[in-house]
Each structure stands twice: as C-alpha cells, then as structure tokens.
C-alpha atoms as a PDB file:
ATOM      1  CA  UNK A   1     -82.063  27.316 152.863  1.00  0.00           C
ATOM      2  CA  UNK A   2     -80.032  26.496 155.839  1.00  0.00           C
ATOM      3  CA  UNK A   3     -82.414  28.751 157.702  1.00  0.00           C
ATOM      4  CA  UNK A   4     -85.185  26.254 156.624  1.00  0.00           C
ATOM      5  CA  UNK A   5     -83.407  23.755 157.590  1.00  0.00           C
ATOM      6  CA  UNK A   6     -81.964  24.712 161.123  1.00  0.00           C
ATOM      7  CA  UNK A   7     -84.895  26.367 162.055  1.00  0.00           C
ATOM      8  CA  UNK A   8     -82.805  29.108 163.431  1.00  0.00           C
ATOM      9  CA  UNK A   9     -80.840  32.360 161.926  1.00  0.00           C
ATOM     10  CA  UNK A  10     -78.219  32.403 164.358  1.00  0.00           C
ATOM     11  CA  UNK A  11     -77.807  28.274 164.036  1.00  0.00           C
ATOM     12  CA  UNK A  12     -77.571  29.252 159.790  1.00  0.00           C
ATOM     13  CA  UNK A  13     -74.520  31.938 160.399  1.00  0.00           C
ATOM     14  CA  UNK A  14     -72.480  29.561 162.249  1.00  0.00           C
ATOM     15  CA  UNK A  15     -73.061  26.851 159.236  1.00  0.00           C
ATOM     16  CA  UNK A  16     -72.150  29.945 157.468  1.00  0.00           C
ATOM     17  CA  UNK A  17     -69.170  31.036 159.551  1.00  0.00           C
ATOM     18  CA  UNK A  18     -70.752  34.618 160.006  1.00  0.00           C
ATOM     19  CA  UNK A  19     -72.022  36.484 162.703  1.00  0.00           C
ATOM     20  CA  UNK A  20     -75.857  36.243 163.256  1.00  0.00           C
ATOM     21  CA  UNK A  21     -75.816  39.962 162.407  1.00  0.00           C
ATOM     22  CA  UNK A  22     -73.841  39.929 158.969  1.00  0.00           C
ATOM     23  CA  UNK A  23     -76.640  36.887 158.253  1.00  0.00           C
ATOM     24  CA  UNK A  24     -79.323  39.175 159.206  1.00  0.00           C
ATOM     25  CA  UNK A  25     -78.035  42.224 156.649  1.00  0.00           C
ATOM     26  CA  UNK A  26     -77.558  39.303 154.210  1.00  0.00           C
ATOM     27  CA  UNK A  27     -81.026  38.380 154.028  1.00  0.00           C
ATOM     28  CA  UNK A  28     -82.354  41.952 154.524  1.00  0.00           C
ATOM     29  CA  UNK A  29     -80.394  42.734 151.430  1.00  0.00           C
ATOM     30  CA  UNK A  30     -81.769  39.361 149.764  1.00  0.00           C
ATOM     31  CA  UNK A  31     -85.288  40.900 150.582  1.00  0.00           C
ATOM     32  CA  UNK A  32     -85.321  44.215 148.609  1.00  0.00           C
ATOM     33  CA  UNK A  33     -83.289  42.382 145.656  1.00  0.00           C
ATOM     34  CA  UNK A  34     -86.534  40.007 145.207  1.00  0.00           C
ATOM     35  CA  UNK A  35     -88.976  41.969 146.677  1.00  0.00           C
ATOM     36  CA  UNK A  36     -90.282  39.600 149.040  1.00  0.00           C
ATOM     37  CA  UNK A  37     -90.651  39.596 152.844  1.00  0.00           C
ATOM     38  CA  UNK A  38     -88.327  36.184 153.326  1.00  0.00           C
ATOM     39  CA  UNK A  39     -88.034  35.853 157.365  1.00  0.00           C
ATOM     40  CA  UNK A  40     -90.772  37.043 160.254  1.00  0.00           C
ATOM     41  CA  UNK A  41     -88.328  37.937 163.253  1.00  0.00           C
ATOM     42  CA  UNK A  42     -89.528  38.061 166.616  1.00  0.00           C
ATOM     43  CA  UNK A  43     -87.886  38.389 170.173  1.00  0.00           C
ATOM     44  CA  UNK A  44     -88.315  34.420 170.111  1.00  0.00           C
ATOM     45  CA  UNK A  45     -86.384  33.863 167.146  1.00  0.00           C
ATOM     46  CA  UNK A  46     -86.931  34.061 162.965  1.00  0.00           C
ATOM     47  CA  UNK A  47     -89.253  31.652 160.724  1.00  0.00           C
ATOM     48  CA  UNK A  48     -89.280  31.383 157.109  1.00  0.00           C
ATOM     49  CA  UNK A  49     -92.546  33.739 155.426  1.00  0.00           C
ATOM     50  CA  UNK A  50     -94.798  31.533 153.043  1.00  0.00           C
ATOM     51  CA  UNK A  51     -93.160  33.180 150.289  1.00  0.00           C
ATOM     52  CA  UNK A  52     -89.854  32.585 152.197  1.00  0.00           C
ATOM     53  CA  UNK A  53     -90.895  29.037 152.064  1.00  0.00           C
ATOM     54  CA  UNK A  54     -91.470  29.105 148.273  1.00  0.00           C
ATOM     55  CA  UNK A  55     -88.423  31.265 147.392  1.00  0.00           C
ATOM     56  CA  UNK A  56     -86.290  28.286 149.649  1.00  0.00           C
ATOM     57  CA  UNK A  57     -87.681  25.239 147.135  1.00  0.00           C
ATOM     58  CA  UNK A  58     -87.134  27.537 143.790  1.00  0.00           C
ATOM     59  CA  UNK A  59     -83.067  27.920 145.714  1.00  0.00           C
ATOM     60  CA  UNK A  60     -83.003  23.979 146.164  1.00  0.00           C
ATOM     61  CA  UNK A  61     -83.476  23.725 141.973  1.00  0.00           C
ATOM     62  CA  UNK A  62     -80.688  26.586 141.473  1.00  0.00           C
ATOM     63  CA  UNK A  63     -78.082  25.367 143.693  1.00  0.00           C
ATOM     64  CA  UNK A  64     -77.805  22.160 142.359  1.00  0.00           C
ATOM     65  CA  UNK A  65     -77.983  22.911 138.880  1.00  0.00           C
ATOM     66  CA  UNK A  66     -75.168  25.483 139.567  1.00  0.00           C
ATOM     67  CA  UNK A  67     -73.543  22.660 141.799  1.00  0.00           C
ATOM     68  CA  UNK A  68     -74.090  20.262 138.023  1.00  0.00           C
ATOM     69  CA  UNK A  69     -72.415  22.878 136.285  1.00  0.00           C
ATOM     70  CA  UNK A  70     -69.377  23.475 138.194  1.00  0.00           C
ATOM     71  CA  UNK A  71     -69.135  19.328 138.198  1.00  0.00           C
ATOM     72  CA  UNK A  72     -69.436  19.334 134.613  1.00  0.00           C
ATOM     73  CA  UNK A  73     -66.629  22.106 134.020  1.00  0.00           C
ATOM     74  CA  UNK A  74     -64.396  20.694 136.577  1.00  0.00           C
ATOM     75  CA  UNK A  75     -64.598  17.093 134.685  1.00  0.00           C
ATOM     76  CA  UNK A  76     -63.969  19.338 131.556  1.00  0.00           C
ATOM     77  CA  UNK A  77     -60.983  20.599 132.734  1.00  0.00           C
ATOM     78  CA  UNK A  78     -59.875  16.952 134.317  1.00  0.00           C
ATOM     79  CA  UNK A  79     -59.709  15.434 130.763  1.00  0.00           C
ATOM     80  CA  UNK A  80     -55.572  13.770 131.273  1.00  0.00           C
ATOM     81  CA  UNK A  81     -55.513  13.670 135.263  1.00  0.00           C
ATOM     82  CA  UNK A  82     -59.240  11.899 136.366  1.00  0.00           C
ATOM     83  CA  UNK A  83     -58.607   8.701 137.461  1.00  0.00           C
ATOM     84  CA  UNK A  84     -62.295   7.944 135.171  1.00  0.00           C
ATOM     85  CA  UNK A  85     -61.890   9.158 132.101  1.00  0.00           C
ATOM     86  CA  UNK A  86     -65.716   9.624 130.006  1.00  0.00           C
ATOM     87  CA  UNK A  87     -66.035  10.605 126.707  1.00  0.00           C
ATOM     88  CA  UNK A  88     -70.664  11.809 125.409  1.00  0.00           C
ATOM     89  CA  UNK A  89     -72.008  12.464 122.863  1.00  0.00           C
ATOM     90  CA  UNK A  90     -73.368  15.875 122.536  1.00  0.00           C
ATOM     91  CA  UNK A  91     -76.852  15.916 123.702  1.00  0.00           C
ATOM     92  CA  UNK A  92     -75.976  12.979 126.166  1.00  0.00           C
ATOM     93  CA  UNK A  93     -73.076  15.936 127.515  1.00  0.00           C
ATOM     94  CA  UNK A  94     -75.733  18.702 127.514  1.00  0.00           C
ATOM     95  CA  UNK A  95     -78.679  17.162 129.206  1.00  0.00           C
ATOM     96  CA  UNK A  96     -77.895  14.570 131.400  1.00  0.00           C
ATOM     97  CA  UNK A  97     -74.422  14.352 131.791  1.00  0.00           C
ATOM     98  CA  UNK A  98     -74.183  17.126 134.932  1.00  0.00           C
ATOM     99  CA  UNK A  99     -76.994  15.273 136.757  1.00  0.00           C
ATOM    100  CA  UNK A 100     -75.372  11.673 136.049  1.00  0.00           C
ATOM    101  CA  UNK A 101     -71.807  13.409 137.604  1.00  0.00           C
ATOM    102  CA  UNK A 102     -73.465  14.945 140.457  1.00  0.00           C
ATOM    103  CA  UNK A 103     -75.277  11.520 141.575  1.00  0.00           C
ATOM    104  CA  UNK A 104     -71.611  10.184 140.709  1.00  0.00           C
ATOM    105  CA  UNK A 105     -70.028  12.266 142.906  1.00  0.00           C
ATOM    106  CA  UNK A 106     -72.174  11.825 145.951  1.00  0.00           C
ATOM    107  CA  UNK A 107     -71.886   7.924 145.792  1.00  0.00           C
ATOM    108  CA  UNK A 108     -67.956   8.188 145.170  1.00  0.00           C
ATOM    109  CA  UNK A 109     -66.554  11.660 146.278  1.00  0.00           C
ATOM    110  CA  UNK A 110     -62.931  10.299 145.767  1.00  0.00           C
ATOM    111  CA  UNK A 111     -63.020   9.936 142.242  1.00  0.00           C
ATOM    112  CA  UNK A 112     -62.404  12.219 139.340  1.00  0.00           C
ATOM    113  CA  UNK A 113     -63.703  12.550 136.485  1.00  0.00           C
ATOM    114  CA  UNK A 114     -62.437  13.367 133.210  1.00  0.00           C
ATOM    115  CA  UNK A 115     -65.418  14.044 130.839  1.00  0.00           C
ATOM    116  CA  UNK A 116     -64.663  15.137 126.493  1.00  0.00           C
ATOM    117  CA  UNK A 117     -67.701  16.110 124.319  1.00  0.00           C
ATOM    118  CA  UNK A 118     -67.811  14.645 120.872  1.00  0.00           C
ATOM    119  CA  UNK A 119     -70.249  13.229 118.556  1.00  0.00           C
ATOM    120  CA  UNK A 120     -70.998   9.531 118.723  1.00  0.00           C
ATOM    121  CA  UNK A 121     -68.721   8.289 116.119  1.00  0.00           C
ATOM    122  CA  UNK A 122     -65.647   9.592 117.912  1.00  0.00           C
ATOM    123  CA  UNK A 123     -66.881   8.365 121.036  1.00  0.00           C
ATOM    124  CA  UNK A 124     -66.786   4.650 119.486  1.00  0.00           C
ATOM    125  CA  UNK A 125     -63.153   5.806 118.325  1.00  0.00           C
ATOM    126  CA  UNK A 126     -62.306   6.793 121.754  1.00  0.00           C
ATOM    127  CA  UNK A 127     -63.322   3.361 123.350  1.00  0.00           C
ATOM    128  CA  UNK A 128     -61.462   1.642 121.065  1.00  0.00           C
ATOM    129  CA  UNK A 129     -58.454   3.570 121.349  1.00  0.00           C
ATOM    130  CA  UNK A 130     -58.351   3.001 124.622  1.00  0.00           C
ATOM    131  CA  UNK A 131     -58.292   6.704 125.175  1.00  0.00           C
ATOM    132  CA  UNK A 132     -61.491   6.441 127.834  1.00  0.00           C
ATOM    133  CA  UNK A 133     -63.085   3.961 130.405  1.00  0.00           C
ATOM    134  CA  UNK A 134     -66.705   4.145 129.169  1.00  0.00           C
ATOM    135  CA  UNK A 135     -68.625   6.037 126.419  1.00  0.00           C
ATOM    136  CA  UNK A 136     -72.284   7.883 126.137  1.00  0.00           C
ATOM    137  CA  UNK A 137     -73.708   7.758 122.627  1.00  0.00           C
ATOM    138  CA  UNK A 138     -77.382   8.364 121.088  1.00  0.00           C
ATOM    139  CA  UNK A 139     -76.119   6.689 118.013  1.00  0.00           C
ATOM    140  CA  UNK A 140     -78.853   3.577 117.046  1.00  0.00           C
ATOM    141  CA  UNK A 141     -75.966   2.058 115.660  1.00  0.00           C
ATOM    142  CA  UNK A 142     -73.662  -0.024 118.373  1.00  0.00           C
ATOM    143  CA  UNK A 143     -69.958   0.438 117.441  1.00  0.00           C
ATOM    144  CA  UNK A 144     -68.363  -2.902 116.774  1.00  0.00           C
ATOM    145  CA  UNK A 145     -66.646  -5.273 118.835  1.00  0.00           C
ATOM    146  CA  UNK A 146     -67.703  -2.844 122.129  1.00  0.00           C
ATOM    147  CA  UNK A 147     -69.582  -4.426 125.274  1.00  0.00           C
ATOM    148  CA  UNK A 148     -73.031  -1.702 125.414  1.00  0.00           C
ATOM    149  CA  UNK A 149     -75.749  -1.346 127.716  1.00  0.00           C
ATOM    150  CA  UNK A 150     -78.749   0.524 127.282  1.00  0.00           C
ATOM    151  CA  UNK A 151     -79.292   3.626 129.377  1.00  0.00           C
ATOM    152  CA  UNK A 152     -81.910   5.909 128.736  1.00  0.00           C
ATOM    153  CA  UNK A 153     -84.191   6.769 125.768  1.00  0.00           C
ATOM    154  CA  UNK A 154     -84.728   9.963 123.725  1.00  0.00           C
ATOM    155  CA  UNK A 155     -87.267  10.699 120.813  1.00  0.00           C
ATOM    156  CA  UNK A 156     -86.733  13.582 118.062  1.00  0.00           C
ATOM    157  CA  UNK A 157     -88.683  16.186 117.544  1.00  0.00           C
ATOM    158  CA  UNK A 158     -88.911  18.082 114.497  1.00  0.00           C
ATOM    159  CA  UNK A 159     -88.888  21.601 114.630  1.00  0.00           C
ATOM    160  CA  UNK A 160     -89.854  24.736 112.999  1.00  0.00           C
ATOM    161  CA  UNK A 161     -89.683  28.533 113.480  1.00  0.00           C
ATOM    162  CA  UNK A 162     -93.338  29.926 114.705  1.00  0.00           C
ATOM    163  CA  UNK A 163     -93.604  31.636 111.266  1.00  0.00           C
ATOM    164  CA  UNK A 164     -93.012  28.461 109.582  1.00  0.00           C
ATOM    165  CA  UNK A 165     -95.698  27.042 107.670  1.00  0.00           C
ATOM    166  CA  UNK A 166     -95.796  24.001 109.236  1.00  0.00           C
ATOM    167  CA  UNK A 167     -96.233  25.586 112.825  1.00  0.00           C
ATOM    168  CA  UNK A 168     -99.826  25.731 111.317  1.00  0.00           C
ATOM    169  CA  UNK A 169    -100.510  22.684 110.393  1.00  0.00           C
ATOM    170  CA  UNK A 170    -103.887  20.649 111.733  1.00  0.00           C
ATOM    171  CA  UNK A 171    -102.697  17.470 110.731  1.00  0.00           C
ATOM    172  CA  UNK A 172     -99.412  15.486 111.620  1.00  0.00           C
ATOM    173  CA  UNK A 173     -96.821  16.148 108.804  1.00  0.00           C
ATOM    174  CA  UNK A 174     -96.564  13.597 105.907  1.00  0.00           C
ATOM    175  CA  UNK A 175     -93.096  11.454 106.438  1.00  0.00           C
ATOM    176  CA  UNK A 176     -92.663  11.747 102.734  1.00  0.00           C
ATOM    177  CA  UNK A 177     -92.570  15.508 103.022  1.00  0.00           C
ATOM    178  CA  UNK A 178     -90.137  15.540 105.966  1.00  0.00           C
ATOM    179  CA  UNK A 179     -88.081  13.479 103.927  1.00  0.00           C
ATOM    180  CA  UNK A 180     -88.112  15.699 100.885  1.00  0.00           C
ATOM    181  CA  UNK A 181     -87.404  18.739 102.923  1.00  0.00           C
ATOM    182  CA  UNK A 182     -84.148  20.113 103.025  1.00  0.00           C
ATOM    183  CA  UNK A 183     -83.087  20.426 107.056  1.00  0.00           C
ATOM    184  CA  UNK A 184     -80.726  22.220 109.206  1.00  0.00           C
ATOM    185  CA  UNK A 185     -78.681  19.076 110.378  1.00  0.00           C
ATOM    186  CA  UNK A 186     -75.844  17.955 113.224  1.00  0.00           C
ATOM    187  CA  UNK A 187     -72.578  17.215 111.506  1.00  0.00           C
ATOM    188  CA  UNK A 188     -71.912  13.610 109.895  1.00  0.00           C
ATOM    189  CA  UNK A 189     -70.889  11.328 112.628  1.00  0.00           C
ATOM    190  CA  UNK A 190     -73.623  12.808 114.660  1.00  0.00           C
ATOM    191  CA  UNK A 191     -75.946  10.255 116.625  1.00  0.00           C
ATOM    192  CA  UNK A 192     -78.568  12.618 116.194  1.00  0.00           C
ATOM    193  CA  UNK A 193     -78.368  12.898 112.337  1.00  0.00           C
ATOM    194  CA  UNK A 194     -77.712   8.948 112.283  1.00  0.00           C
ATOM    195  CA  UNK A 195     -80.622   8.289 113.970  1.00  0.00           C
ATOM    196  CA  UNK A 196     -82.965  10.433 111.714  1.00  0.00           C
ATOM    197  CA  UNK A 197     -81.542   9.324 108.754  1.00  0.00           C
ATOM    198  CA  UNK A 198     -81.837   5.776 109.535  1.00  0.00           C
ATOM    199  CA  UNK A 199     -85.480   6.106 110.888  1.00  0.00           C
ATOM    200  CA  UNK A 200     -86.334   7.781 107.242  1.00  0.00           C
ATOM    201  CA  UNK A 201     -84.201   5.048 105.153  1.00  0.00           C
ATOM    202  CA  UNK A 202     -87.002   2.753 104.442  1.00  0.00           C
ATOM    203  CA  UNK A 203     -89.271   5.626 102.877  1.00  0.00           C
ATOM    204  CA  UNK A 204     -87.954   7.111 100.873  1.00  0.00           C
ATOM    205  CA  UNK A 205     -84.800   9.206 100.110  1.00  0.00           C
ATOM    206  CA  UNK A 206     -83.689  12.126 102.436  1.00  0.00           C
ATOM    207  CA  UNK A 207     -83.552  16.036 100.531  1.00  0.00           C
ATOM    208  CA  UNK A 208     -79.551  17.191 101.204  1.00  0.00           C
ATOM    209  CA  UNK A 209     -79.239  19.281 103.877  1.00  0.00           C
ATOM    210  CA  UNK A 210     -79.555  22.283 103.479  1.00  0.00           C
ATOM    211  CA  UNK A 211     -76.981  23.756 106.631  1.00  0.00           C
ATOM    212  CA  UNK A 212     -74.212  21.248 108.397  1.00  0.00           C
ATOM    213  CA  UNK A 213     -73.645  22.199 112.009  1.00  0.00           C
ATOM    214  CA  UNK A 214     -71.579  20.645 114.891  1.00  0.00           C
ATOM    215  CA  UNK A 215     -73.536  21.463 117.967  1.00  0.00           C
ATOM    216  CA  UNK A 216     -77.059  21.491 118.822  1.00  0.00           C
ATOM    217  CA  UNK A 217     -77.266  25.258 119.598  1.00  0.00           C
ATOM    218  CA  UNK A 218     -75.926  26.066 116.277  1.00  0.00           C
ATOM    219  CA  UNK A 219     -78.386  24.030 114.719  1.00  0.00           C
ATOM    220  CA  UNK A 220     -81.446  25.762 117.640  1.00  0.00           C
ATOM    221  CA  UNK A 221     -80.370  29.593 116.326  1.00  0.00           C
ATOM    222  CA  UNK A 222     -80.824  28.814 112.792  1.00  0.00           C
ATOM    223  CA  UNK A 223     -84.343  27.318 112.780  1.00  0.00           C
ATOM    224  CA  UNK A 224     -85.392  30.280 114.820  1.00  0.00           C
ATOM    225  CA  UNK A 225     -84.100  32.652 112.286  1.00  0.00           C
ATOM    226  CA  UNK A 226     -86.302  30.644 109.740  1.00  0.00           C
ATOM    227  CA  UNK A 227     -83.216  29.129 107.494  1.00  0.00           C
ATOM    228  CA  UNK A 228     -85.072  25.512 107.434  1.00  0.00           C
ATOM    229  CA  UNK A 229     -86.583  23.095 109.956  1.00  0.00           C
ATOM    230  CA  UNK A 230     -84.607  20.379 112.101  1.00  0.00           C
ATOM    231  CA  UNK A 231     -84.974  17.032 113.800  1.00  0.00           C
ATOM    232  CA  UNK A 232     -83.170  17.156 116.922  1.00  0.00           C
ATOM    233  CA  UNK A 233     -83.282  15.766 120.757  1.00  0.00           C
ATOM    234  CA  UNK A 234     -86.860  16.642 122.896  1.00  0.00           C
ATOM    235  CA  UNK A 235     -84.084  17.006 125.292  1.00  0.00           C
ATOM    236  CA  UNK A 236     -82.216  20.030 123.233  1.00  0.00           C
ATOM    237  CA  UNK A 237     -85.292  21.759 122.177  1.00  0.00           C
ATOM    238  CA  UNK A 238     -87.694  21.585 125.700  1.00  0.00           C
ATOM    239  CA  UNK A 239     -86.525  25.017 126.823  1.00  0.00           C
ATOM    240  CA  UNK A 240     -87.012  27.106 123.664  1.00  0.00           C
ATOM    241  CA  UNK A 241     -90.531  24.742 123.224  1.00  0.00           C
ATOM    242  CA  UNK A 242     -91.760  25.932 126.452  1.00  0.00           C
ATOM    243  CA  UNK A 243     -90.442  29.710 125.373  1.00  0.00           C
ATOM    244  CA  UNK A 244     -92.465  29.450 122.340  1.00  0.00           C
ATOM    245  CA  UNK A 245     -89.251  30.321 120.433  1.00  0.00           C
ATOM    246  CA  UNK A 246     -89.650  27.051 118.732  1.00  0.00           C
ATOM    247  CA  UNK A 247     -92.641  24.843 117.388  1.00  0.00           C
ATOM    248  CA  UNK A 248     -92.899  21.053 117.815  1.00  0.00           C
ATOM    249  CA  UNK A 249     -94.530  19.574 114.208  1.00  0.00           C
ATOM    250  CA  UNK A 250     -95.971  16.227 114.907  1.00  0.00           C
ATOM    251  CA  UNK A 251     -94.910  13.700 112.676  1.00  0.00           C
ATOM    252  CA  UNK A 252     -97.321  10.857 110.945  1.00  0.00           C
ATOM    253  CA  UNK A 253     -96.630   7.366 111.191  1.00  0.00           C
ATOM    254  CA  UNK A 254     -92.863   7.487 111.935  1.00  0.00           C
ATOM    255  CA  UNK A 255     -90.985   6.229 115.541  1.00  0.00           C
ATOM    256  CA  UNK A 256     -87.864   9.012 115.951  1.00  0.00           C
ATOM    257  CA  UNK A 257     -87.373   7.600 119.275  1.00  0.00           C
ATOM    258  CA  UNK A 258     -83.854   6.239 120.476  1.00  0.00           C
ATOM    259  CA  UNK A 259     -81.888   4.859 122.902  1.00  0.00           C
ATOM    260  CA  UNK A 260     -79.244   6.086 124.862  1.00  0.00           C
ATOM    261  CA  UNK A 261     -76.293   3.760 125.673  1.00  0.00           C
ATOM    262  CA  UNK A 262     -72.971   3.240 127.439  1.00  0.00           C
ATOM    263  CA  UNK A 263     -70.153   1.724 125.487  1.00  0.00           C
ATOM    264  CA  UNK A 264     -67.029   0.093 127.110  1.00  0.00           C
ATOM    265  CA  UNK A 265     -64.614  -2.382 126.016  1.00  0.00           C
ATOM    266  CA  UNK A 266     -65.201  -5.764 126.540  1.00  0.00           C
ATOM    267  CA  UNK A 267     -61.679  -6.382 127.964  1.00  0.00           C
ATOM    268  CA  UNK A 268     -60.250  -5.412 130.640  1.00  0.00           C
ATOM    269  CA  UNK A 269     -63.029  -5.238 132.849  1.00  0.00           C
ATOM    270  CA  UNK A 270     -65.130  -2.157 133.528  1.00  0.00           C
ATOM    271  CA  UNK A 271     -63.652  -0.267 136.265  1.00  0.00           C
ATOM    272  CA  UNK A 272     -65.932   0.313 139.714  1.00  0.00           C
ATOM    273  CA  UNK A 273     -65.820   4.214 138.851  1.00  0.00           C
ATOM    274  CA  UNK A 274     -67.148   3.685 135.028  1.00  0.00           C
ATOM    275  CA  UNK A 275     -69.724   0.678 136.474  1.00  0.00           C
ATOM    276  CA  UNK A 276     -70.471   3.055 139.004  1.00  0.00           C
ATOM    277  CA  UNK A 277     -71.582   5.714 136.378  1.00  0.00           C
ATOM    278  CA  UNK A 278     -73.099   3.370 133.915  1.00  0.00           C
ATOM    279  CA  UNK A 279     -76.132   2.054 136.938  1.00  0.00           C
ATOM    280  CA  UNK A 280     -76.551   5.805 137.804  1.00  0.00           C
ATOM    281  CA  UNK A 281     -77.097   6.732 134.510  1.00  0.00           C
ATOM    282  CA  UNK A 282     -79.287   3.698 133.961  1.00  0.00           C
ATOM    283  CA  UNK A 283     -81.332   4.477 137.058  1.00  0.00           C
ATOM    284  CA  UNK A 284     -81.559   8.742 136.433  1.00  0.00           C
ATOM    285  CA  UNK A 285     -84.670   9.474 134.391  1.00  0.00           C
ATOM    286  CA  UNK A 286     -83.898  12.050 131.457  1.00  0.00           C
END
C-alpha cells in the first residue's frame, strides 16, 4: 500500500523504518506467498503490477477491518478506565459497532472508549443506572424515561438450513406458519427476539421455542445443523447467506424491519464524546 501510495519502494521503507533492501525481500517473499507478480522493478525505480494494483485495494478492506477489530477489543478491555463508557446490544456490537469506533476514533483520537456487549434490556438497565454515557439497542421498544434517537435500521430474516423444507419453497412463507413453528431464538431480553415477537403479536400466537440461546452465533450453528429455523439480523446472517451455508425464506405479508437507536439519559447532558458517537453512527450506513 504505501508503495501505491509513495510511488516509490525506497520512499515505502523509510515510512517503514527499513532498508530499501529488507522492503524488497519483504515483497519478494509477499510474491511467492500469493502467487502474484506484485512490483515491475526497473533501473528507474518500481511500479505496482495490475494485479499489484488489485491485491493493494483487497489490503485497503483488510487493514481496516483488522484496524476495527483491534478498536473494538481495546474498548473491550477499557470497560472501568474510558473516559466514554458504551454499552450495544449484540448485533449492534457485532456489525457496526467496530466501524462506528473507528470513524470515532479518527474524529476524536483522545478519547477512550469503554464498550460492554449485552442484550437490549440490560442496555436500558445500564443507562439508567448510570453505569454508561449512551446505549445501542435494536429493541422496538424505547426504555422508559430515556432521551433516544434513531440510528440506523435493520430487517430480519428468517432462516433455514439448505436441507430444510422451506429452502424449497416457490412461494413466500405463510406468517401463520412462521408463527406456529417452533424457532431457534436469542435469549429473553433480546432486541432481536422482542422485535419478532412483537411483529407476530397481532396474528396470531407464537409456537415456544424450541432452543434459547444468548448470542447470535449460537443461534447461526444450530440452524445449520438443521435443529429448527430462526429469525435473526440480515446483518448476522449476510456472510453464511452469501456462503450458501444458510437460506433466506421470504416471508408473506409481514414488515420484520427495525430500527436501531441510541439511548442516553435525559439529564445530565450528553457528553461531546457520546454526541460525538451518536451523529457517526447516525451518518454510517449498516
């Protein structure tokens, strides 16, 4: 990348605080790992291949999801100490959290972040305890007495194993026979099971479950082994969708989507670092 950038191998190992020659076994190394010529060298300098050029973008993606994931451990790890304590909900932790602290941390470098994972229930607790600055729930039921601002949205998808019957079906499942299916669910307390079970309230009653489980991957492993389907997050479920390890079963006449908010309380006032995070997170699409 920083060869890209500087135009220039030798300009890239002082960036780098090498020698141009350790860069140069660096990259020849990097070229029989992949398999790809990455740099033409000449006596007038080195330029980036085409494939060098491709190989460079597909690096851009990695590094900053690796540089999201090392922001989202280190605001694990900075739960007492941060001087902006966060509390999400699971899927709002999983999927958009790392992105929202990365834009976070390039607007305000001198703050940290203390970030806890629970379900949306105990986030409301959390806010009210005073315990943390500002909340992320997918709950479509605002906590009481809590200032909220909408965020994001998210739809549910419901899910099935490929061998599952349903995975092929011509027509959009019936809601009455989602509803009379026992699922896989999220734990009570979950904003994802809240939101299901409140979109399916008005018709008709909802089978018991027939599996309880506290995190989303939990809840991903047993469909695929074919225990029951699941309603969960497009967010969750977009990786093992594109894998074909899962099947999407569109639903009749039935709205599963949601919206994602922040939750504060109302007084004292929100503080810069947690208003900060709130318009990122309102301007960061999902």
């Amino acid at each position: 990348m920083l060869v890209a950038e500087q135009g220039s191998l030798g300009k890239a190992a002082k960036l780098q605080a090498i020698t141009q020659a350790s860069a140069s076994r660096r990259l020849d190394t990097l070229e029989r790992e992949l398999g790809v010529p990455l740099l033409q060298r000449s006596t007038s300098g080195s330029r980036l291949t085409p494939q060098g050029q491709v190989v460079v973008d597909w690096a851009r993606a990695a590094l900053a999801a690796s540089n999201d994931l090392l922001l989202g451990v280190r605001a694990l790890r900075q739960q007492r100490n941060a001087s902006l304590q966060v509390a999400a909900s699971m899927t709002v932790a999983e999927y958009l959290m790392p992105a929202w602290l990365s834009s976070l941390r390039r607007t305000m470098p001198e703050v940290e972040v203390g970030l806890r994972v629970v379900n949306s229930r105990r986030v409301g607790d959390l806010v009210r305890a005073g315990d943390i600055d500002v909340g992320f729930i997918e709950s479509p039921c605002v906590p009481q007495g809590l200032a909220t601002k909408r965020v994001a949205q998210d739809r549910l998808a419901v899910v099935v194993a490929p061998q599952h019957p349903w995975a092929r079906r011509r027509e959009p499942l019936d809601v009455a026979d989602l509803a009379a299916t026992p699922l896989v669910v999220r734990e009570p307390g979950s904003g994802t099971r809240l939101a299901l079970e409140r979109a399916l309230a008005e018709r008709g009653a909802i089978a018991a479950p027939v599996l309880e489980l506290s995190s989303n991957a939990a809840v991903k492993v047993a469909v695929e082994a074919g225990v029951a389907p699941a309603v969960l997050s497009a967010l969750a479920v977009a990786a093992e969708l594109r894998e074909g390890r899962l099947f999407e079963v569109p639903i009749g006449d039935l709205d599963l989507r949601r919206p994602l908010r922040a939750v504060w309380r109302r007084k004292p006032r929100l503080p810069d670092p947690a208003a900060g995070l709130v318009r990122l997170a309102m301007t960061s699409r999902p």
